[in-house]
C-alpha atoms as a PDB file:
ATOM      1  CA  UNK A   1     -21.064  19.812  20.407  1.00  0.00           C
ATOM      2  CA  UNK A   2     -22.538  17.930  23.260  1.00  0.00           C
ATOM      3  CA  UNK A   3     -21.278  14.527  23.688  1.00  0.00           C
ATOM      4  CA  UNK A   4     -23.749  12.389  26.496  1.00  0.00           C
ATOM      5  CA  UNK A   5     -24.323   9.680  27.333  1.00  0.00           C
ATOM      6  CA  UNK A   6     -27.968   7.341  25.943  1.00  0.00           C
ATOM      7  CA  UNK A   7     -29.077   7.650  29.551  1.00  0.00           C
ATOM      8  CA  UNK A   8     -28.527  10.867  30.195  1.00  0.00           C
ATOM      9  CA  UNK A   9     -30.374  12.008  27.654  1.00  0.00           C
ATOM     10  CA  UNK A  10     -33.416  13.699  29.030  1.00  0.00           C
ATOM     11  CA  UNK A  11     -35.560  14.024  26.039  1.00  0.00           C
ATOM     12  CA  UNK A  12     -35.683  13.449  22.133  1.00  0.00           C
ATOM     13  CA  UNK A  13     -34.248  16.492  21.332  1.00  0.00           C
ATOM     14  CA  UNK A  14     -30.724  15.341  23.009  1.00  0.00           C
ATOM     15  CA  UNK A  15     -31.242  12.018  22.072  1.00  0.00           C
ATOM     16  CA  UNK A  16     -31.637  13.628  18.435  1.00  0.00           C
ATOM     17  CA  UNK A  17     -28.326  15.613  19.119  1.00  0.00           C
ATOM     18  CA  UNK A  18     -26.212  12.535  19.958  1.00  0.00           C
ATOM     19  CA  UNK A  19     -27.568  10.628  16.923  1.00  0.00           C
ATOM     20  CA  UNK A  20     -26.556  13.276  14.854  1.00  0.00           C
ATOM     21  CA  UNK A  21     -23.073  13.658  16.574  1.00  0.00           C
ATOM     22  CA  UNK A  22     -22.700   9.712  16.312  1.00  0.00           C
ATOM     23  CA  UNK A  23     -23.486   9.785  12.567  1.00  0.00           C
ATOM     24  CA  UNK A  24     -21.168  12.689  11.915  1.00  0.00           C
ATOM     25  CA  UNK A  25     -18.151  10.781  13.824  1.00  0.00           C
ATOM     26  CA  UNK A  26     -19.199   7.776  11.538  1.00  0.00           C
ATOM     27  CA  UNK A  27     -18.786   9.515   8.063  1.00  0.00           C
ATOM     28  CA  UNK A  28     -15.611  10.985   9.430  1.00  0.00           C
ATOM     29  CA  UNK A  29     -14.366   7.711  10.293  1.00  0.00           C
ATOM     30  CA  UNK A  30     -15.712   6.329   7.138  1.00  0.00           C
ATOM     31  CA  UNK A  31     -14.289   8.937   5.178  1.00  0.00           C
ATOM     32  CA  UNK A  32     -10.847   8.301   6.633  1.00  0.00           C
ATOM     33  CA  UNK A  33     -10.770   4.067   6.111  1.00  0.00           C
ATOM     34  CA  UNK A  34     -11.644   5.027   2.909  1.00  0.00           C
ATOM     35  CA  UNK A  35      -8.369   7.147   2.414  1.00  0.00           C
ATOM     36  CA  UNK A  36      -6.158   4.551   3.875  1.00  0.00           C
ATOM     37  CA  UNK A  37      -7.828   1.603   1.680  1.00  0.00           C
ATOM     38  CA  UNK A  38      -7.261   3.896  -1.188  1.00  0.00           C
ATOM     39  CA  UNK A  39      -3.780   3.977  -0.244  1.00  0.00           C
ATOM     40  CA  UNK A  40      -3.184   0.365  -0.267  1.00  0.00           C
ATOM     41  CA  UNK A  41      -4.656   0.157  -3.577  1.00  0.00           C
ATOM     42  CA  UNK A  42      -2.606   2.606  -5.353  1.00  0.00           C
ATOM     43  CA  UNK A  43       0.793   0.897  -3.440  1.00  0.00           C
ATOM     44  CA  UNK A  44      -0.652  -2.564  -4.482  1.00  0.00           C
ATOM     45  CA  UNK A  45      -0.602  -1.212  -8.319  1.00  0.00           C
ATOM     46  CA  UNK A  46       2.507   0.490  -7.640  1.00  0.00           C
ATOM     47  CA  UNK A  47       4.420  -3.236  -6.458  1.00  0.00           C
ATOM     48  CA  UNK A  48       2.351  -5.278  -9.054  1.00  0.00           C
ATOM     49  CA  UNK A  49       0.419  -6.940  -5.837  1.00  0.00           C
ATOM     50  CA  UNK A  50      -2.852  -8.822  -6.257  1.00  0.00           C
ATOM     51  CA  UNK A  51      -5.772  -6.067  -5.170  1.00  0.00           C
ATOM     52  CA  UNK A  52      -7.635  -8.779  -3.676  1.00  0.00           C
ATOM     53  CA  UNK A  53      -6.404 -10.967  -1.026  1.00  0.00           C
ATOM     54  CA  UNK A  54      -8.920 -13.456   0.467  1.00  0.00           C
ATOM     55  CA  UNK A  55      -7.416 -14.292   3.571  1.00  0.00           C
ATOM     56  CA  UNK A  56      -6.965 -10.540   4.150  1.00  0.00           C
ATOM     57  CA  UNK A  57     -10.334  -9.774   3.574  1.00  0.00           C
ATOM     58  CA  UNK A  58     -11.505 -12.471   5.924  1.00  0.00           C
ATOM     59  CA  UNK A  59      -9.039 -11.176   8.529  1.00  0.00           C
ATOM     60  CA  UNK A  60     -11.009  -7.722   8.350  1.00  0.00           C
ATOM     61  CA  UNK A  61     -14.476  -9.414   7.967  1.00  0.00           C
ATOM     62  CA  UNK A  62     -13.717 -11.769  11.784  1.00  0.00           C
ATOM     63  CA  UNK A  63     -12.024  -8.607  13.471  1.00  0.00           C
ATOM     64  CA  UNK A  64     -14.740  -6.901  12.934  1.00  0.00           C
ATOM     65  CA  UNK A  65     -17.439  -9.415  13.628  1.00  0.00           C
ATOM     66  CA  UNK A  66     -15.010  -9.983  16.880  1.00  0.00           C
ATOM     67  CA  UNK A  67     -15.261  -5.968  17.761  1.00  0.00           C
ATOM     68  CA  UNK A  68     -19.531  -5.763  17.631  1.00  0.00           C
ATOM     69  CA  UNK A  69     -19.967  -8.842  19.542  1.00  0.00           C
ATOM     70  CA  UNK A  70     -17.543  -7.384  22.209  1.00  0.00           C
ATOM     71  CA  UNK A  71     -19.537  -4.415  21.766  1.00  0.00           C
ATOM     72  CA  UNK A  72     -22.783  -6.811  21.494  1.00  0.00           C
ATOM     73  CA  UNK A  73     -23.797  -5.330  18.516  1.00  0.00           C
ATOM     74  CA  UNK A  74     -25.665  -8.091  15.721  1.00  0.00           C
ATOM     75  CA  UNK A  75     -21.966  -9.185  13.426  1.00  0.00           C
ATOM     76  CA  UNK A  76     -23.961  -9.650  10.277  1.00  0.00           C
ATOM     77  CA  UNK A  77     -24.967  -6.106  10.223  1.00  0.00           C
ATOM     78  CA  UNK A  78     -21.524  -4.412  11.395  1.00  0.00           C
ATOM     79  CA  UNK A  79     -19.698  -6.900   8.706  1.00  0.00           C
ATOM     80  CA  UNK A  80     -22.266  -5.803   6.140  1.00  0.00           C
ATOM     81  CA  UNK A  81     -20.867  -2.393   6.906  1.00  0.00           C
ATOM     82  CA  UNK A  82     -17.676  -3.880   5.332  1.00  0.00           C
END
């Protein structure tokens, strides 16, 4: 798979390509959070640990706020990701 950059894309058809590539990568990465969240849930039921945490969850929610605007990407949508 090809793997350019937006402007080297000549045409739709690449920029097409990338998208694809990008939202492949994203379900991948997605699919593997997913795994490791899973995880943490069946050791939290294993040790009796609360499932929720607050101030873990807002940990994750300003990291990730933190990594679009460094990335300058809108933080309401990537935390809505979340």
């Amino acid at each position: 798979m090809t793997n350019r950059l937006p402007q080297d894309c000549k045409d739709m058809t690449e920029v097409r390509v990338e998208i694809d590539r990008c939202d492949k990568m994203l379900v991948d990465m997605i699919a593997e959070r997913f795994g490791y969240v899973e995880r943490a849930w069946q050791i939290k039921l294993q040790t009796k640990e609360h499932a929720y945490i607050p101030w873990r969850t807002q940990q994750v929610f300003d990291r990730v706020r933190q990594l679009a605007e460094e990335k300058g990407l809108p933080p309401d949508m990537c935390e809505a990701l979340w």
